[in-house]
Protein backbone atom coordinates (compact mmCIF):
# COMPACT_ATOMS: atom_id res chain seq x y z
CA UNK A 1 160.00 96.46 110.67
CA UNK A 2 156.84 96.69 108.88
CA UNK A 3 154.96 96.56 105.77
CA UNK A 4 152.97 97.77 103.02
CA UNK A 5 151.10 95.08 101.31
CA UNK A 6 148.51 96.01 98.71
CA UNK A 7 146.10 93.56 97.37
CA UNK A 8 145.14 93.80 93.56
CA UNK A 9 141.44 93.96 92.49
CA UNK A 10 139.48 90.60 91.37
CA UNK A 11 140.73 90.55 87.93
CA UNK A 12 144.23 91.73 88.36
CA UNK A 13 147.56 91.04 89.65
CA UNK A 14 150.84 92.93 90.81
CA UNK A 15 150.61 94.88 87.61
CA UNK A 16 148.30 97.40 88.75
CA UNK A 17 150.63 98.90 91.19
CA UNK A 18 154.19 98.77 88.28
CA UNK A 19 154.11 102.74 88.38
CA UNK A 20 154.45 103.46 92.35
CA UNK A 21 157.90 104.47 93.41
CA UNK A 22 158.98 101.61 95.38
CA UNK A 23 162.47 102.62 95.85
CA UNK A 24 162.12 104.44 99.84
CA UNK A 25 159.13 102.03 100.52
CA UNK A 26 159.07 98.31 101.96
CA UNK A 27 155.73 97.63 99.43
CA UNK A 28 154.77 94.06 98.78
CA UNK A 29 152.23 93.65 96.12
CA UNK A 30 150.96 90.12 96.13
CA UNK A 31 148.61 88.01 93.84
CA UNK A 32 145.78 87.18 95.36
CA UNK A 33 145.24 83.17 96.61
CA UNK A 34 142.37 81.14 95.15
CA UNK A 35 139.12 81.59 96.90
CA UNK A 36 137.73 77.99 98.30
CA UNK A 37 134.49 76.66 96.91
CA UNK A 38 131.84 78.02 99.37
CA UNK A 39 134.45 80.41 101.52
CA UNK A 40 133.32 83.81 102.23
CA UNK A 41 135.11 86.86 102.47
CA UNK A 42 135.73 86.94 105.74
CA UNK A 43 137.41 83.52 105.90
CA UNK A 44 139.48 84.64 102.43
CA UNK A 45 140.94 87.48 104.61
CA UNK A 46 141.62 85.54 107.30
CA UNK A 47 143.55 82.98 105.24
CA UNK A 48 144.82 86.10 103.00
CA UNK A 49 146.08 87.49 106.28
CA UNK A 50 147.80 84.03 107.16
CA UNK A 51 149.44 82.97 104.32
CA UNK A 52 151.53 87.04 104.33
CA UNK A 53 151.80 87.01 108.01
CA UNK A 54 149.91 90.30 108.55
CA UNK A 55 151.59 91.41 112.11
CA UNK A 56 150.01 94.64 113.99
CA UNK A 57 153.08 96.93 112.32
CA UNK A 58 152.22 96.20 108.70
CA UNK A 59 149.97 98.93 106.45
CA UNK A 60 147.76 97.04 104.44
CA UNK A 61 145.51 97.80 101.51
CA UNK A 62 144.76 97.48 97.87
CA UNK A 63 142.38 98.46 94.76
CA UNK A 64 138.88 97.21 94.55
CA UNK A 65 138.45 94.25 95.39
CA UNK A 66 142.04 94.11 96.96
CA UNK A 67 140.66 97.22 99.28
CA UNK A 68 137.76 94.97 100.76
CA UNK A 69 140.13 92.30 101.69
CA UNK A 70 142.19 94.55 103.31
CA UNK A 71 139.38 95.94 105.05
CA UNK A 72 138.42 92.57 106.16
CA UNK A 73 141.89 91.76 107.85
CA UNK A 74 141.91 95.54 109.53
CA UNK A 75 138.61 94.41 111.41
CA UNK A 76 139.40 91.15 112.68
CA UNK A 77 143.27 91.89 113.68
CA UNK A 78 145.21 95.22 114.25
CA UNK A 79 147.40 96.98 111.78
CA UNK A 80 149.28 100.14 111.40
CA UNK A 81 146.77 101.34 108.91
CA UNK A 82 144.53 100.77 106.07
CA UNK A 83 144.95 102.19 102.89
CA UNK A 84 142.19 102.53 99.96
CA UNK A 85 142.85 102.96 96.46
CA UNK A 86 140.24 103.05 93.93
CA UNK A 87 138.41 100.91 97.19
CA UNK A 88 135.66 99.98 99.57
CA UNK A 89 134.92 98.63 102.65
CA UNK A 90 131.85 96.06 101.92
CA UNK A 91 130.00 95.56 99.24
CA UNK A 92 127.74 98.79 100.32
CA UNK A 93 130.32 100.77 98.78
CA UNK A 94 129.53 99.16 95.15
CA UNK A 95 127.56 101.69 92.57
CA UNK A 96 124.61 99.75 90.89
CA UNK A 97 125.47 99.21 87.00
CA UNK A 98 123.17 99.01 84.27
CA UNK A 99 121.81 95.33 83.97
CA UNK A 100 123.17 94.30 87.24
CA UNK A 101 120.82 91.61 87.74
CA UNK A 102 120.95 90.23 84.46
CA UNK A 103 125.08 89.86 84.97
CA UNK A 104 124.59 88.36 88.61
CA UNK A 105 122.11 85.94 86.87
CA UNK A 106 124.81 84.74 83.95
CA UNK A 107 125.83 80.83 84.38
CA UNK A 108 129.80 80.63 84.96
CA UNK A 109 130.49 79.65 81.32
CA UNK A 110 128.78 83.14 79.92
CA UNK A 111 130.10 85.16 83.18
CA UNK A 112 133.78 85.03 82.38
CA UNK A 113 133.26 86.13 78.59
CA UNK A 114 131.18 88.56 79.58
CA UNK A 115 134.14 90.27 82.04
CA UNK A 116 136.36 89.92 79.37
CA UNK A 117 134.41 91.13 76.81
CA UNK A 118 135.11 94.98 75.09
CA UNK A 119 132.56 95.88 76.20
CA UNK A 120 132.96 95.64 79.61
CA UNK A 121 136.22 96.67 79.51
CA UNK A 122 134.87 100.11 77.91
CA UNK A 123 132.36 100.24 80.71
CA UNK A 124 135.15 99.91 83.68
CA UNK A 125 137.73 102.05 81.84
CA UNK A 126 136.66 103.75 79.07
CA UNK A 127 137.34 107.51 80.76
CA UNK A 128 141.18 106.68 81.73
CA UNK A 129 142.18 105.64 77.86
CA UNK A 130 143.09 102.30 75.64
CA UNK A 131 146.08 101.51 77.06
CA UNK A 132 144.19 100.63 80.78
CA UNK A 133 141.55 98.88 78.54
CA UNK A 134 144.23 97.03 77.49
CA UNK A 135 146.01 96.59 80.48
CA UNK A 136 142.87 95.38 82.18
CA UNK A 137 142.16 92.89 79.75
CA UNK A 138 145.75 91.48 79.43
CA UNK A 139 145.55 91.00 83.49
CA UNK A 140 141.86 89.53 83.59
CA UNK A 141 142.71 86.81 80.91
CA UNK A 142 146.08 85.73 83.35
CA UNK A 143 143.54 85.41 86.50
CA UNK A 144 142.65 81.94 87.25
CA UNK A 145 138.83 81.51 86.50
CA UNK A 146 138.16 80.78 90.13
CA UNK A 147 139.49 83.81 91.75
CA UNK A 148 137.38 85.73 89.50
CA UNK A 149 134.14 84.08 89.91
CA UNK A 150 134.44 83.09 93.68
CA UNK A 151 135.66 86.10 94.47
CA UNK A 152 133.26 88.21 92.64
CA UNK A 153 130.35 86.29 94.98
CA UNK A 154 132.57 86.78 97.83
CA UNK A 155 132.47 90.38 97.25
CA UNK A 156 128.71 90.91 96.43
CA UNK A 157 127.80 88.93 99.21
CA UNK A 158 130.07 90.95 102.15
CA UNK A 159 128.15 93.88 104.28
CA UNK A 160 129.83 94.64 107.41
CA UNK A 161 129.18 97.30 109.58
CA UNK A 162 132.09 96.86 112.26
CA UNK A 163 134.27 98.83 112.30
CA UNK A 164 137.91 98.78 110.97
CA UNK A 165 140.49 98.88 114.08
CA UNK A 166 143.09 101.10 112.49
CA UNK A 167 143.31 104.49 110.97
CA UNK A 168 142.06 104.62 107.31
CA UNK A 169 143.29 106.64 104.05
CA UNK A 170 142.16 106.38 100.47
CA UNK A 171 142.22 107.78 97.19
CA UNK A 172 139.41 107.64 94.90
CA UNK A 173 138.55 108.62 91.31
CA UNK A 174 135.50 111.22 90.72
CA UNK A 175 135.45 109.02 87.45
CA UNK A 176 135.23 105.96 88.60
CA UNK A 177 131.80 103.32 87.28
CA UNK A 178 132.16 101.04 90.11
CA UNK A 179 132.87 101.85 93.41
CA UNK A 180 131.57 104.82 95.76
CA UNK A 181 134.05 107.29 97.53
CA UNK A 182 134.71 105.18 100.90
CA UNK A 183 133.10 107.32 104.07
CA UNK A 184 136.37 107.91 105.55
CA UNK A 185 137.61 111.07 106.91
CA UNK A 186 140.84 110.76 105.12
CA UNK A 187 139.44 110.43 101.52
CA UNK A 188 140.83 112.43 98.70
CA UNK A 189 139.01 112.13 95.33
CA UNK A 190 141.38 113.07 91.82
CA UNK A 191 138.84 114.56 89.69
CA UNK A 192 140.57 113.34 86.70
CA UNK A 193 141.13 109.56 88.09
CA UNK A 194 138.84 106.29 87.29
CA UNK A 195 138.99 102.94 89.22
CA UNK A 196 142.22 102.45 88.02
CA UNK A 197 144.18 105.26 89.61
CA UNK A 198 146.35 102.95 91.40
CA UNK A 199 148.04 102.39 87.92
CA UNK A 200 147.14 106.06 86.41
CA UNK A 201 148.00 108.04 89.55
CA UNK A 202 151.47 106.45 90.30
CA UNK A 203 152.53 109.71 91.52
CA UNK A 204 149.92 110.89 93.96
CA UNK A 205 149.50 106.69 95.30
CA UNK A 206 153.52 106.93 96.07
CA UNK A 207 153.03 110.48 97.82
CA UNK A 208 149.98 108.47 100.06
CA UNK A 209 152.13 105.97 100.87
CA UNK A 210 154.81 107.90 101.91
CA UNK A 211 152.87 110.12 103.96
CA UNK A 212 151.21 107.16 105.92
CA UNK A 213 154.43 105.45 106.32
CA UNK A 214 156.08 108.66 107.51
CA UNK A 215 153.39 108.46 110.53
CA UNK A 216 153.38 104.89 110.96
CA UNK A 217 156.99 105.26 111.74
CA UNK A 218 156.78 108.72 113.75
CA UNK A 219 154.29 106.58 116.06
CA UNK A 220 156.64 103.05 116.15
């Protein structure tokens, strides 16, 4: 029997998924491995895809940055399907933020404190209320240094037009200040939701996982 594994974003950790109804789904959440110095996304998802023995009847997905791994292991093995929340497929599907060269440009030492600041934290989540601010904060100071940085190139770095192998669903806030709504067919945007719905939306994220597990099994 299968899975549904979701993948966190860069800064976050099983946290970010607390308020999905679990109990009638087999949902792992894991934390995300350290990215190798030099390794590129597409070696991180193989070795992501390795270490949870991703087999062809698992569901995988995640949130941000989560989502692009996930979309990384759907293209180079199949899976049941791939689910998108808050999520992307590459890099393309990143919205330009003010002084985005000036961040990409910060040494390591200023980059961190700069993620972690308030006011990034306002920038990200602002329009879904303190208590994600907070939430996002308390989850981005527990995240080794590495994943956050190396992954964070990883990411920027990752275009990739083939295409994913399995059929694709995703949720995505109207509100959300970082990624684009993914150019799937199966896209549904909350008009109320930010790049956090994953943790703000527990309701309509377990109603999407149902629904795709309900086929996945209907076609086992």
């Amino acid at each position: 029997m299968g899975r549904i594994i979701l993948l966190p974003g860069l800064g976050a950790n099983e946290r970010m998924f607390e308020n999905i109804d679990r109990s009638d789904l087999p949902l792992l959440t894991p934390r995300h491995l350290i990215p190798k110095r030099g390794e590129d996304l597409p070696a991180f998802a193989r070795r992501t895809a390795e270490t949870l023995n991703v087999g062809s009847d698992d569901v995988v997905g995640g949130s941000s940055f989560g989502s692009v791994v996930a979309a990384a292991i759907s293209r180079r093995q199949p899976v049941s399907a791939l689910v998108l929340l808050g999520g992307a497929l590459d890099a393309a599907g990143l919205r330009p933020i003010p002084g985005q060269k000036w961040v990409e440009k910060l040494p390591p030492f200023l980059l961190l404190p700069f993620l972690q600041s308030e006011r990034a934290m306002q920038y990200i989540f602002a329009p879904e209320g303190p208590e994600v601010c907070r939430l996002a904060h308390e989850m981005l100071i527990e995240i080794p240094k590495d994943q956050i940085l190396r992954g964070g190139r990883m990411l920027l770095s990752y275009r990739c037009g083939d295409p994913v192998r399995s059929p694709v669903f995703a949720l995505h806030g109207a509100l959300d200040p970082i990624m684009l709504p993914p150019p799937v067919a199966n896209c549904q945007v909350l008009p109320e939701a930010g790049h956090a719905l994953a943790w703000t939306h527990g309701a309509e994220v377990t109603a999407l996982l149902r629904r795709v597990w309900a086929q996945v099994a209907a076609q086992a």
